[in-house]
C-alpha atoms as a PDB file:
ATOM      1  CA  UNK A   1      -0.526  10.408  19.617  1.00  0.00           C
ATOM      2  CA  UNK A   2      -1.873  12.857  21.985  1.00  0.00           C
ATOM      3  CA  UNK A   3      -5.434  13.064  23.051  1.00  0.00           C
ATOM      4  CA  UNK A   4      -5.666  16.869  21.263  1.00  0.00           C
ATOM      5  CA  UNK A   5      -4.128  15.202  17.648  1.00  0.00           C
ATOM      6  CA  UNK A   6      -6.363  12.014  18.015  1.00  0.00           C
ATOM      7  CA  UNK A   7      -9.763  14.194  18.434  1.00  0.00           C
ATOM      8  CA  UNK A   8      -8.850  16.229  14.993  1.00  0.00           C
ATOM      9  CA  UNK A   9      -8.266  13.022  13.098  1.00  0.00           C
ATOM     10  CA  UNK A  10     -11.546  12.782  10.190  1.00  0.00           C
ATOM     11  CA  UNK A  11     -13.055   9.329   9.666  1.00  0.00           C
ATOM     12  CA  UNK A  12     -12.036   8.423   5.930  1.00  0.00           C
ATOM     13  CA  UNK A  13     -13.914   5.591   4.085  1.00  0.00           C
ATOM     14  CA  UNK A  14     -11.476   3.666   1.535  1.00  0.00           C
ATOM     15  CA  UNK A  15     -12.672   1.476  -0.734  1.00  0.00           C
ATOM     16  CA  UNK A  16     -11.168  -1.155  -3.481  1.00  0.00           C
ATOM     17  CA  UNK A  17     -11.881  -2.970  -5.929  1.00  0.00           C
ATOM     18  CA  UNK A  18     -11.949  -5.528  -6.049  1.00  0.00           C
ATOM     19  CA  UNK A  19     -12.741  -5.380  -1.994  1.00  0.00           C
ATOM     20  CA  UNK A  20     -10.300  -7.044   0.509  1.00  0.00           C
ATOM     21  CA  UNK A  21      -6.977  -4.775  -0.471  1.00  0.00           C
ATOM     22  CA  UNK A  22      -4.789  -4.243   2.553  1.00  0.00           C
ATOM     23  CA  UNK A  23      -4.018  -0.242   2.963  1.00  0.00           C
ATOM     24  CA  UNK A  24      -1.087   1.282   4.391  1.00  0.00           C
ATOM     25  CA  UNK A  25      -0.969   5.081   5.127  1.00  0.00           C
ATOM     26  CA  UNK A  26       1.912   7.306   5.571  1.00  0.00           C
ATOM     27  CA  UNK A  27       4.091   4.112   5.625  1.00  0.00           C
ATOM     28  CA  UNK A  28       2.856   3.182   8.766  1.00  0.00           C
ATOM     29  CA  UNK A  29       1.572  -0.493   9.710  1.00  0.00           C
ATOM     30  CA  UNK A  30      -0.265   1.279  12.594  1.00  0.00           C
ATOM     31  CA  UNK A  31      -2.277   3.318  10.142  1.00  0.00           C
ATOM     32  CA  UNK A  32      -3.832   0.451   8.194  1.00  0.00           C
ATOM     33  CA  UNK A  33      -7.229  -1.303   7.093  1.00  0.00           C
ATOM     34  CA  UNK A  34      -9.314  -4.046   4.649  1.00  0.00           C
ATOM     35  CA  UNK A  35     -11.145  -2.133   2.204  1.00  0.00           C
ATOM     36  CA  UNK A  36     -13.974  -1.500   2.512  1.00  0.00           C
ATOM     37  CA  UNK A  37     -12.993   0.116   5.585  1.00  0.00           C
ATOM     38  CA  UNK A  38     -13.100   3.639   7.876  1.00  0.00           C
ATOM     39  CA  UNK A  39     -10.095   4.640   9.345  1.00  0.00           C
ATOM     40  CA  UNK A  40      -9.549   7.957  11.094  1.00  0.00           C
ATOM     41  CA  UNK A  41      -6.566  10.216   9.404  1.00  0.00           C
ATOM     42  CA  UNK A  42      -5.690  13.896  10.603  1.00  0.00           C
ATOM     43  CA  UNK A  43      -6.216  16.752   8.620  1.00  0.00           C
ATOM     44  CA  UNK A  44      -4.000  16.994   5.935  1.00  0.00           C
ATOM     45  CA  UNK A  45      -1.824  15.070   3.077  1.00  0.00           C
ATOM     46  CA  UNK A  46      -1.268  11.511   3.039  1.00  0.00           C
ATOM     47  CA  UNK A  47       0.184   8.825   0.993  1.00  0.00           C
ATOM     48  CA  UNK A  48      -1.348   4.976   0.989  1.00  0.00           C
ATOM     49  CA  UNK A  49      -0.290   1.570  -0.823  1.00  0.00           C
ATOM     50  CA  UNK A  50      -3.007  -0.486  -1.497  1.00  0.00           C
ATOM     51  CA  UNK A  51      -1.750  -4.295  -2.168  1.00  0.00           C
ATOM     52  CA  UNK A  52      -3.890  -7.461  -3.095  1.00  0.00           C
ATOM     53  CA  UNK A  53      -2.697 -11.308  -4.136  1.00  0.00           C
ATOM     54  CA  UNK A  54      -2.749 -11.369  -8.081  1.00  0.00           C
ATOM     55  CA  UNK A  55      -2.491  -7.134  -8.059  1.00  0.00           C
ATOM     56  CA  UNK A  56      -0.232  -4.325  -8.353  1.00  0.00           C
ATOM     57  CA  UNK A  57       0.254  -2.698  -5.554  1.00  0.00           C
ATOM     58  CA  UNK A  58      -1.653   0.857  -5.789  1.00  0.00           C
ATOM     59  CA  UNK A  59      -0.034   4.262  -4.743  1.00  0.00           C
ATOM     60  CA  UNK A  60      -2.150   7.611  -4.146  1.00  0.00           C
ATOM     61  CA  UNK A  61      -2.135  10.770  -2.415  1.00  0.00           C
ATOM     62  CA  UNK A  62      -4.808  11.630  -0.945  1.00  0.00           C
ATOM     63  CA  UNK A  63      -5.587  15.074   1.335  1.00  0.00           C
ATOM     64  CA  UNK A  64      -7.988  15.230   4.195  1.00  0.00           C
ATOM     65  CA  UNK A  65      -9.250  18.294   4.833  1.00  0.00           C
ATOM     66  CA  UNK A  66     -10.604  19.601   7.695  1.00  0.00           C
ATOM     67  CA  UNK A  67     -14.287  20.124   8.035  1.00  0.00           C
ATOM     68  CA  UNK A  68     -14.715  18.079   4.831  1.00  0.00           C
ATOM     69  CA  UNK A  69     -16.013  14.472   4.716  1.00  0.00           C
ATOM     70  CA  UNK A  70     -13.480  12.044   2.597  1.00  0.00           C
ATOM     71  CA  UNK A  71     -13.973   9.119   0.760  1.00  0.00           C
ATOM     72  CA  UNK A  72     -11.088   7.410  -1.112  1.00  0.00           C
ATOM     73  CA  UNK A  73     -11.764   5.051  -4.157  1.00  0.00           C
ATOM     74  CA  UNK A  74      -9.029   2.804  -5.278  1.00  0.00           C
ATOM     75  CA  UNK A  75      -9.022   0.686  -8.659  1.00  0.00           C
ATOM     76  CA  UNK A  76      -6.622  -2.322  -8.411  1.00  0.00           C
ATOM     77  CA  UNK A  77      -5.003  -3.551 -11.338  1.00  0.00           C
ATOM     78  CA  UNK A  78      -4.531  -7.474 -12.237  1.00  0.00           C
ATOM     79  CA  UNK A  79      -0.835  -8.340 -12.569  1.00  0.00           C
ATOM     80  CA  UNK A  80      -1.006  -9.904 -16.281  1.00  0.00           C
ATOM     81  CA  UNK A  81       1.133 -11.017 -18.730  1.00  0.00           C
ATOM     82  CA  UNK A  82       0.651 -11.149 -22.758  1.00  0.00           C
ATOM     83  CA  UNK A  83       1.103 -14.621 -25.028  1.00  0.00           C
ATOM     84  CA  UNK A  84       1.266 -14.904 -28.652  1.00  0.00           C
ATOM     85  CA  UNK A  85       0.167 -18.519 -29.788  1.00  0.00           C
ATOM     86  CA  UNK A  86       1.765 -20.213 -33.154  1.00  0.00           C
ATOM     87  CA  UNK A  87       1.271 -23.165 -34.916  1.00  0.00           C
ATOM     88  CA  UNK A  88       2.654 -24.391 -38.272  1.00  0.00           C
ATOM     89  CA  UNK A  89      -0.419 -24.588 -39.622  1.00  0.00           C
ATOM     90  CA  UNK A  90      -2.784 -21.241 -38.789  1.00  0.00           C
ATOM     91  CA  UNK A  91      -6.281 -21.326 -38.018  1.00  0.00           C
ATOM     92  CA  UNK A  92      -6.150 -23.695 -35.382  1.00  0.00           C
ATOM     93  CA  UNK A  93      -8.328 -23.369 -32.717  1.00  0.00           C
ATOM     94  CA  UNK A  94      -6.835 -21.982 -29.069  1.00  0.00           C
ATOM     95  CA  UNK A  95      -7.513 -24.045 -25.504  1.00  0.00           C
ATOM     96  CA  UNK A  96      -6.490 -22.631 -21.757  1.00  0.00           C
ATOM     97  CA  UNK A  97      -6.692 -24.964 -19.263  1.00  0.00           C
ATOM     98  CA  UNK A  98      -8.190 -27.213 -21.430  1.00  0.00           C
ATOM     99  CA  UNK A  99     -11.242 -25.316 -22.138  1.00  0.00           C
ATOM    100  CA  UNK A 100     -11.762 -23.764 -25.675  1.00  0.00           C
ATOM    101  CA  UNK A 101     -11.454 -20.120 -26.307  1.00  0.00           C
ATOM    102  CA  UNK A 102     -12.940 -18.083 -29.291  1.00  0.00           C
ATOM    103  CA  UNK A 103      -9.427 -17.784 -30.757  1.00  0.00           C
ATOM    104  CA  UNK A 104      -7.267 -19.301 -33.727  1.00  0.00           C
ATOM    105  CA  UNK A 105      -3.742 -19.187 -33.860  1.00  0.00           C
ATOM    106  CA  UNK A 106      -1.926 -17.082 -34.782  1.00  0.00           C
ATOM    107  CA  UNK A 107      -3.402 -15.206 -31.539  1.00  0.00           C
ATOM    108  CA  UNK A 108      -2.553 -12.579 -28.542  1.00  0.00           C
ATOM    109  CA  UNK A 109      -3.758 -13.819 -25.457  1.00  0.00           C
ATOM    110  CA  UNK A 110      -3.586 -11.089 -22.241  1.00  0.00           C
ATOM    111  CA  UNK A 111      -3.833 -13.473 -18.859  1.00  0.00           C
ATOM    112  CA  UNK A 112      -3.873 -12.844 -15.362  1.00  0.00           C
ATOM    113  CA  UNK A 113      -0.196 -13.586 -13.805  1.00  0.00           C
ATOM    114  CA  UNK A 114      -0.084 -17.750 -13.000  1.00  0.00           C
ATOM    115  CA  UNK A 115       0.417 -21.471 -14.740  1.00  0.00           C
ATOM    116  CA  UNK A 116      -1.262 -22.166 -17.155  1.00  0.00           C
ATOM    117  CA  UNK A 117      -1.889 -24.899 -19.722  1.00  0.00           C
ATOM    118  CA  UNK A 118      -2.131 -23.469 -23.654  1.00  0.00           C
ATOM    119  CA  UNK A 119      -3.243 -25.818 -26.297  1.00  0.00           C
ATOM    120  CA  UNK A 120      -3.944 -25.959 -29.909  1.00  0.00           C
ATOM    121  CA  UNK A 121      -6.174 -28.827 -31.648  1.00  0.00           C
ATOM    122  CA  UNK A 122      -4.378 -30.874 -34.565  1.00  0.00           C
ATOM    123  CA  UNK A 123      -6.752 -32.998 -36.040  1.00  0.00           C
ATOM    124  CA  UNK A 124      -8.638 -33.773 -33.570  1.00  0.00           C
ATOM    125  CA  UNK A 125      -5.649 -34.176 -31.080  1.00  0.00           C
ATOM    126  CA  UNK A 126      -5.112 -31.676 -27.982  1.00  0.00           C
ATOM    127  CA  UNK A 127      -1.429 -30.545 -27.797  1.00  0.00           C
ATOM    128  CA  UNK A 128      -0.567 -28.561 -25.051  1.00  0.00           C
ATOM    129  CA  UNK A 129       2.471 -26.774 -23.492  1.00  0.00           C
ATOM    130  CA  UNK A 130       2.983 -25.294 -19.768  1.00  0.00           C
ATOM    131  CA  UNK A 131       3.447 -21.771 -19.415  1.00  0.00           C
ATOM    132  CA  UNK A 132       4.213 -19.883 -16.565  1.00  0.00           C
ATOM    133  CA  UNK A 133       2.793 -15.961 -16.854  1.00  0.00           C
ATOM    134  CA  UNK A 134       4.740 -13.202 -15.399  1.00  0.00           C
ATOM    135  CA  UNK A 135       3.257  -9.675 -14.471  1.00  0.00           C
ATOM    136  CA  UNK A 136       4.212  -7.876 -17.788  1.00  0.00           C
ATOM    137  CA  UNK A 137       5.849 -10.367 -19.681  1.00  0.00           C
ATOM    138  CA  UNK A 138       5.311 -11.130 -23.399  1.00  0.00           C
ATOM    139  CA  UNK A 139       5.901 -14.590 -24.431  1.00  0.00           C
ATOM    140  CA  UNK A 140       5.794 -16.707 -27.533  1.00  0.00           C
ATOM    141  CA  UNK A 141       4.121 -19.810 -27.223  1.00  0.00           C
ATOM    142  CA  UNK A 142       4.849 -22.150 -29.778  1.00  0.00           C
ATOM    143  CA  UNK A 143       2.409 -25.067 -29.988  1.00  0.00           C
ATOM    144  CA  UNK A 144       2.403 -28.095 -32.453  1.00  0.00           C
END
């Protein structure tokens, strides 16, 4: 860039959250920060992708004006996938990982995108099956 384009370039604050999203502008891996960040943009329209582990990535548009201070808020959004839990007998109550949960089958359970271990309690007796949860799937768990 030349030195007359880099002294009209505005200092733009970007924030995430959650904080720590890696932001690309205009496509470029020149033009890129950690939110929360300052990075300086020229006057004008430009287009970022905001990505973070465990998030969808995040598109905006965004236009910097000239003699206008800009600040640029993104919201990232959990990658998560939805379960429904069965058992034979209803009413039974629901574990994740082991740990008990304020639900009794037959339940919908929305979880953040990973492996997980879904149980139901039989008399007294933990059974459990592995699940793997996708971004935007919906599964049926059967358990019992």
């Amino acid at each position: 860039a030349s030195a007359a384009a880099k002294g009209s370039e505005r200092m733009v604050e970007v924030a995430s959250t959650p904080a720590g999203s890696l932001v690309v502008f205009d496509n470029n891996p020149a033009i890129t920060c950690v939110a929360p960040c300052q990075i300086g943009l020229t006057p004008g329209r430009h287009t970022l992708v905001a990505t973070l582990a465990g998030y969808r990535p995040a598109q905006k548009i965004v236009t910097v004006e000239d003699k206008k201070a800009t600040s640029i808020a993104i919201e990232m959004v959990a990658k998560q996938g939805f379960l429904t839990v069965e058992s034979k007998t209803s009413g039974l109550p629901i574990f994740v990982n082991g740990k008990k949960t304020d639900r009794v089958t037959p339940a919908n359970l929305t979880l953040s995108e990973g492996e997980y271990e879904i149980g139901v309690e039989v008399d007294g007796v933990l059974k459990t099956q592995s699940v793997s949860v996708k971004d935007g799937n919906l599964m049926k768990v059967p358990v019992e």
